[in-house]
Protein backbone atom coordinates (compact mmCIF):
# COMPACT_ATOMS: atom_id res chain seq x y z
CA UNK A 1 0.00 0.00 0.00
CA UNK A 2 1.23 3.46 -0.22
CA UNK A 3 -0.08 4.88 3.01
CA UNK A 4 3.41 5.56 3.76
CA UNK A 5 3.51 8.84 2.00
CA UNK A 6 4.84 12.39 4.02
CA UNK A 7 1.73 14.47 5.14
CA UNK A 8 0.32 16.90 2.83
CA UNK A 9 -1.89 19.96 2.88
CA UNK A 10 -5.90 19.79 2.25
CA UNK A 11 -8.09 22.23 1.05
CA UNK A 12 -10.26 23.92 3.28
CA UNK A 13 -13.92 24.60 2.40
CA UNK A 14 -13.54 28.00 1.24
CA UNK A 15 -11.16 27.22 -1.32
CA UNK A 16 -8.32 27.78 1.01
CA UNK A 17 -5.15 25.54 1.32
CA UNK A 18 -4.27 24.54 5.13
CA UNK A 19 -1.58 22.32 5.80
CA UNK A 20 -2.71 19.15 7.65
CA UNK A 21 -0.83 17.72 9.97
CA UNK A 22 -1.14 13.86 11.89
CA UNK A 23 -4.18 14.55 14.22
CA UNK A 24 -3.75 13.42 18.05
CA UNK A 25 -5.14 9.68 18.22
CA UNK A 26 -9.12 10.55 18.99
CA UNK A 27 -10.67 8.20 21.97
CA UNK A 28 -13.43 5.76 20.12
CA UNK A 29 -16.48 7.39 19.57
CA UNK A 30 -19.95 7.14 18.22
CA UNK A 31 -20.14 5.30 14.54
CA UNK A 32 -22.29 7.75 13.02
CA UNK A 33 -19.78 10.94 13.98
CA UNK A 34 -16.71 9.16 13.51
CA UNK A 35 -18.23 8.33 9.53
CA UNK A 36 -18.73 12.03 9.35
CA UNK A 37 -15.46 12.43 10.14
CA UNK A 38 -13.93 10.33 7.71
CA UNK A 39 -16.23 11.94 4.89
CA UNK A 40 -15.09 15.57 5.76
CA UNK A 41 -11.42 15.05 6.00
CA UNK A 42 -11.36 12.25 2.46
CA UNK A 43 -13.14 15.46 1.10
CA UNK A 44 -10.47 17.76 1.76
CA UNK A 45 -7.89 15.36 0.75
CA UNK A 46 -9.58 14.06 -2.75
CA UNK A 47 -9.14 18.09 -4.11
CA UNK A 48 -5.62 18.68 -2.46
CA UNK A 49 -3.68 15.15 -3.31
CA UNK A 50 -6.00 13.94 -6.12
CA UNK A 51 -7.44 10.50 -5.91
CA UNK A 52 -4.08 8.21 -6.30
CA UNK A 53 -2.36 10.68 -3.54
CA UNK A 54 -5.22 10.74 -1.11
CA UNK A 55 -3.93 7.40 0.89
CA UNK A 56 -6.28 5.69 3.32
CA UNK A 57 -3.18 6.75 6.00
CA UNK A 58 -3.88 10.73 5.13
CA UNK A 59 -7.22 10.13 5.97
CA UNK A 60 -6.79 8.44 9.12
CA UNK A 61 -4.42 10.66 10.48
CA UNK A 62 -6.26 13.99 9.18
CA UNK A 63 -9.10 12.00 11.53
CA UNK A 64 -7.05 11.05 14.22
CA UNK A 65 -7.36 7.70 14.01
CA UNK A 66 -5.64 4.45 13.10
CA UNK A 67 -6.07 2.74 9.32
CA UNK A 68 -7.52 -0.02 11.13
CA UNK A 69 -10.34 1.86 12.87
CA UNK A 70 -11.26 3.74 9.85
CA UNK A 71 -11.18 0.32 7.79
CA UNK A 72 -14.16 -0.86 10.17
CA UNK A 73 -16.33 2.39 8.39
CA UNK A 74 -15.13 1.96 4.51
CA UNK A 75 -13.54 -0.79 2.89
CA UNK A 76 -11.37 1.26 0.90
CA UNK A 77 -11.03 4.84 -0.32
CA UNK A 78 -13.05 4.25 -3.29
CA UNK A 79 -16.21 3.68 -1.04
CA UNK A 80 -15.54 6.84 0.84
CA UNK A 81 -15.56 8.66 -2.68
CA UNK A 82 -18.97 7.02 -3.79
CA UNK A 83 -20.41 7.60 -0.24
CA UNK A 84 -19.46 11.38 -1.03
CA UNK A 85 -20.91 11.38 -4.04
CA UNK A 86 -24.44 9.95 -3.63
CA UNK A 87 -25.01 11.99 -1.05
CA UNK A 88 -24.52 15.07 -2.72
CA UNK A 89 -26.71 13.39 -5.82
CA UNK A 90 -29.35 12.91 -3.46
CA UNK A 91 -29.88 16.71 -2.18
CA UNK A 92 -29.78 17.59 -5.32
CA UNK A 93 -32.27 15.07 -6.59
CA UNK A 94 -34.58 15.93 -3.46
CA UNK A 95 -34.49 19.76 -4.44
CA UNK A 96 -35.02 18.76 -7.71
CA UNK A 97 -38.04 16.44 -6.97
CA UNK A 98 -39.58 19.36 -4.47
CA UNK A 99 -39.57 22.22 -7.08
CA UNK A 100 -40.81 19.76 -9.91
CA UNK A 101 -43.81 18.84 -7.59
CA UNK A 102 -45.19 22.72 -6.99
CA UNK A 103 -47.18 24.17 -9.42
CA UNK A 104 -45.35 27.56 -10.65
CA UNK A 105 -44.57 29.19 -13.66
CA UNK A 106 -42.22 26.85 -15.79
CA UNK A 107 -39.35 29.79 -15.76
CA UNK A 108 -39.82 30.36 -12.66
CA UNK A 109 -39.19 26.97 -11.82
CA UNK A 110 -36.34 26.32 -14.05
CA UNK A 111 -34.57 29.29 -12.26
CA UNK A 112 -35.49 28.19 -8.78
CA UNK A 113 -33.77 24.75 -9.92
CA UNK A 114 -30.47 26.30 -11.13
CA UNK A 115 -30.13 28.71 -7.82
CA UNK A 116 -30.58 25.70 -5.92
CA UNK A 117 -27.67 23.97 -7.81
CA UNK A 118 -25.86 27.17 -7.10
CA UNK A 119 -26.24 27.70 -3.68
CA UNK A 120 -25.50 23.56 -3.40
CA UNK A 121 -21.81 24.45 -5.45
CA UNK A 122 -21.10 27.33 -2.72
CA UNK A 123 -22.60 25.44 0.20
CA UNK A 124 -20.75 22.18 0.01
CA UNK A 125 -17.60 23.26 -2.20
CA UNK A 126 -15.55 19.74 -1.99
CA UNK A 127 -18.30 17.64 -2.30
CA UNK A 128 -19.88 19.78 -5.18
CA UNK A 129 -16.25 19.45 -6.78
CA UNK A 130 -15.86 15.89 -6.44
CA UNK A 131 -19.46 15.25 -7.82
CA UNK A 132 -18.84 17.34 -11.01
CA UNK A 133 -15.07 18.30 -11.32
CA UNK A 134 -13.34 15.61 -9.86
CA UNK A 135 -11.45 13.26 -12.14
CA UNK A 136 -8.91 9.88 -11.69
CA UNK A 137 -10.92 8.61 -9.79
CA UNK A 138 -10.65 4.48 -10.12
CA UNK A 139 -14.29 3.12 -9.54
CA UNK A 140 -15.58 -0.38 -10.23
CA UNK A 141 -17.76 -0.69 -12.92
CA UNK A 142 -20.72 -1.23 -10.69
CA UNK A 143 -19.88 2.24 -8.25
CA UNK A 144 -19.59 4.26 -11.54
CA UNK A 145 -22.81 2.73 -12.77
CA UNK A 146 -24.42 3.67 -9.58
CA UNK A 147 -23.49 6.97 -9.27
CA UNK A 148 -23.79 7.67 -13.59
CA UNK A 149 -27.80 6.80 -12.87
CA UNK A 150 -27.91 9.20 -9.51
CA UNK A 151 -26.59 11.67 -12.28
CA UNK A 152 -29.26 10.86 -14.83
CA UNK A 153 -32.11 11.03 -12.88
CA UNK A 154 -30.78 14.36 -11.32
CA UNK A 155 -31.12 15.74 -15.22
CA UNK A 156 -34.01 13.99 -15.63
CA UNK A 157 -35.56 16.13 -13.70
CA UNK A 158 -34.16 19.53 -14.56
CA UNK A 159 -34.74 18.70 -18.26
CA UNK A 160 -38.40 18.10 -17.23
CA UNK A 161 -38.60 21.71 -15.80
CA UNK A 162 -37.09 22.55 -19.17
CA UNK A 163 -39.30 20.72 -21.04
CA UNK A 164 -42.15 22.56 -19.21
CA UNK A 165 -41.07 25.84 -21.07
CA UNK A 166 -41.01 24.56 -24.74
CA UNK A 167 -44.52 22.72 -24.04
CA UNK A 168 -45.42 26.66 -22.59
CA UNK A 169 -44.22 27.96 -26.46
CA UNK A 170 -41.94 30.07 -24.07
CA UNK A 171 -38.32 28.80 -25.53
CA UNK A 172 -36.51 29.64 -28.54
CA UNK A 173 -34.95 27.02 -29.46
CA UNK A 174 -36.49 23.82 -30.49
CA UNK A 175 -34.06 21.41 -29.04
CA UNK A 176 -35.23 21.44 -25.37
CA UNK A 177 -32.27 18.95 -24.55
CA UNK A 178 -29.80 21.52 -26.11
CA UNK A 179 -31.29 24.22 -23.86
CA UNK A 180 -30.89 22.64 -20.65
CA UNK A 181 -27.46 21.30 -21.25
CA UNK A 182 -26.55 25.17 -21.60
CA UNK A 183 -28.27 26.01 -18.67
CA UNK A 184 -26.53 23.59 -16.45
CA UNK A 185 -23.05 24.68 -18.39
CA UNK A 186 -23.42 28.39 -17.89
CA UNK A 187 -24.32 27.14 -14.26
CA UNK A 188 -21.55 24.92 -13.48
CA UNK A 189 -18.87 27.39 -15.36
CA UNK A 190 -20.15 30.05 -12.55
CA UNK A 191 -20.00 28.25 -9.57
CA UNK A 192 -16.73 26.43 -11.03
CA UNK A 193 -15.11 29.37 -11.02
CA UNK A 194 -15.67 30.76 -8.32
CA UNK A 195 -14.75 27.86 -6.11
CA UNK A 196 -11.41 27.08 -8.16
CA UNK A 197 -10.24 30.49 -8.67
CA UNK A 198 -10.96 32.50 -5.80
CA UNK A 199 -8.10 34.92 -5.76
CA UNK A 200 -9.52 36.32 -9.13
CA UNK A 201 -11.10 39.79 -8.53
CA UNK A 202 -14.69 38.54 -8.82
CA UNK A 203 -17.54 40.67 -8.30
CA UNK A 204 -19.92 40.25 -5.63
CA UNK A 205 -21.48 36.39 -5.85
CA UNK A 206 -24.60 38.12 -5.17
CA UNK A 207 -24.28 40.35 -7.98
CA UNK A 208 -22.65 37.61 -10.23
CA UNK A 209 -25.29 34.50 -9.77
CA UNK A 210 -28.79 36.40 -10.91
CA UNK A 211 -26.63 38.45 -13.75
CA UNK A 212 -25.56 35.27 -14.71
CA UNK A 213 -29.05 33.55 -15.38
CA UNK A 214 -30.92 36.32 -16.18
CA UNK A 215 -27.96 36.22 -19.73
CA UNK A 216 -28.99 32.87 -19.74
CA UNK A 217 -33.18 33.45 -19.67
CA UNK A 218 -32.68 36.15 -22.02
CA UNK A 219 -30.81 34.06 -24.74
CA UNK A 220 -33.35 31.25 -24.38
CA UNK A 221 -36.76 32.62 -23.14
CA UNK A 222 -39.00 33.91 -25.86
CA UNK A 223 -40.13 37.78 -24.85
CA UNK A 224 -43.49 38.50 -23.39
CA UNK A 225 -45.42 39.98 -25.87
């Protein structure tokens, strides 16, 4: 195994590199925290050391605990990844399913759906980033298949929304698919951004977010008349 690796920094939730160093053993505690544990630190240490670097040893220490003890929560560092990932999958699949279940005005919808996805990316930065940035990642067949149909039915349901305006006469372009793919890219380029380059001189994310989709809703959404 290469556990044996020096220390190395992880990436703190804001975007900010801290260097980690080994944590004082921790006293066993309950299952549930301990997991919660392992989830946040493996988080930090995915983005910083990149799947091949991130060694189930990093973790452990970044915990405070032995291999061993974190071996009796995940089998391996792949499971830890997945775990990551289909949790973030399902908020967004929950939010998803909520706003598709109201009645509201298809636009309005859409746009509730992407500042959801938004405030998700700024929310929970390293898990948003593994979900939809992370790569090198070495998953069984079976884990990516599992978390490729948590991504599917996540689209599913914001190209519903989106289907919602063209069956309204409300978008321009006739290829609803190509109009939501846009919307999520215009999206995920935003909040990608932001997260991976924060010492650029960004405006306000306030200011930057509804700018942002009201370029996209103006390209795509037919005017009132």
């Amino acid at each position: 195994m290469t556990d044996r690796l020096e220390e190395a920094g992880v990436l703190a939730e804001g975007g900010v590199l801290e260097k980690a160093g080994r944590s004082q053993r921790k006293a066993k505690g309950s299952g549930h925290l301990r997991r919660a544990e392992i989830i946040e630190a493996a988080s930090r240490i995915f983005l910083e050391c990149g799947y091949e670097g991130a060694t189930i040893r990093k973790i452990a220490d970044a915990v405070g605990v032995s291999s061993t003890a974190l071996y009796m929560h995940f089998s391996d560092k792949s499971e830890i990844l997945v775990e990551i990932c289909q949790t973030a999958f399902a908020r967004l699949i929950a939010v998803n399913s909520e706003l598709a279940a109201l009645d509201m005005e298809p636009v309005a919808r859409v746009r509730r759906m992407l500042e959801a996805y938004l405030d998700f990316a700024f929310t929970h930065p390293n898990a948003y980033q593994l979900v939809f940035c992370f790569t090198g990642a070495a998953l069984t067949p079976e884990r990516e298949a599992s978390l490729e149909e948590l991504g599917r039915r996540c689209y599913a349901l914001f190209l519903g929304a989106v289907q919602g305006i063209g069956d309204a006469g409300m978008l321009k372009s006739k290829d609803v698919d190509a109009a939501a793919q846009i919307s999520w890219a215009g999206t995920h380029g935003l909040a990608t951004l932001l997260l991976t380059r924060p010492n650029f001189q960004w405006a306000d994310r306030e200011t930057l977010a509804p700018l942002m989709l009201d370029a996209l809703f103006n390209g795509l959404i037919k005017a009132s008349q």
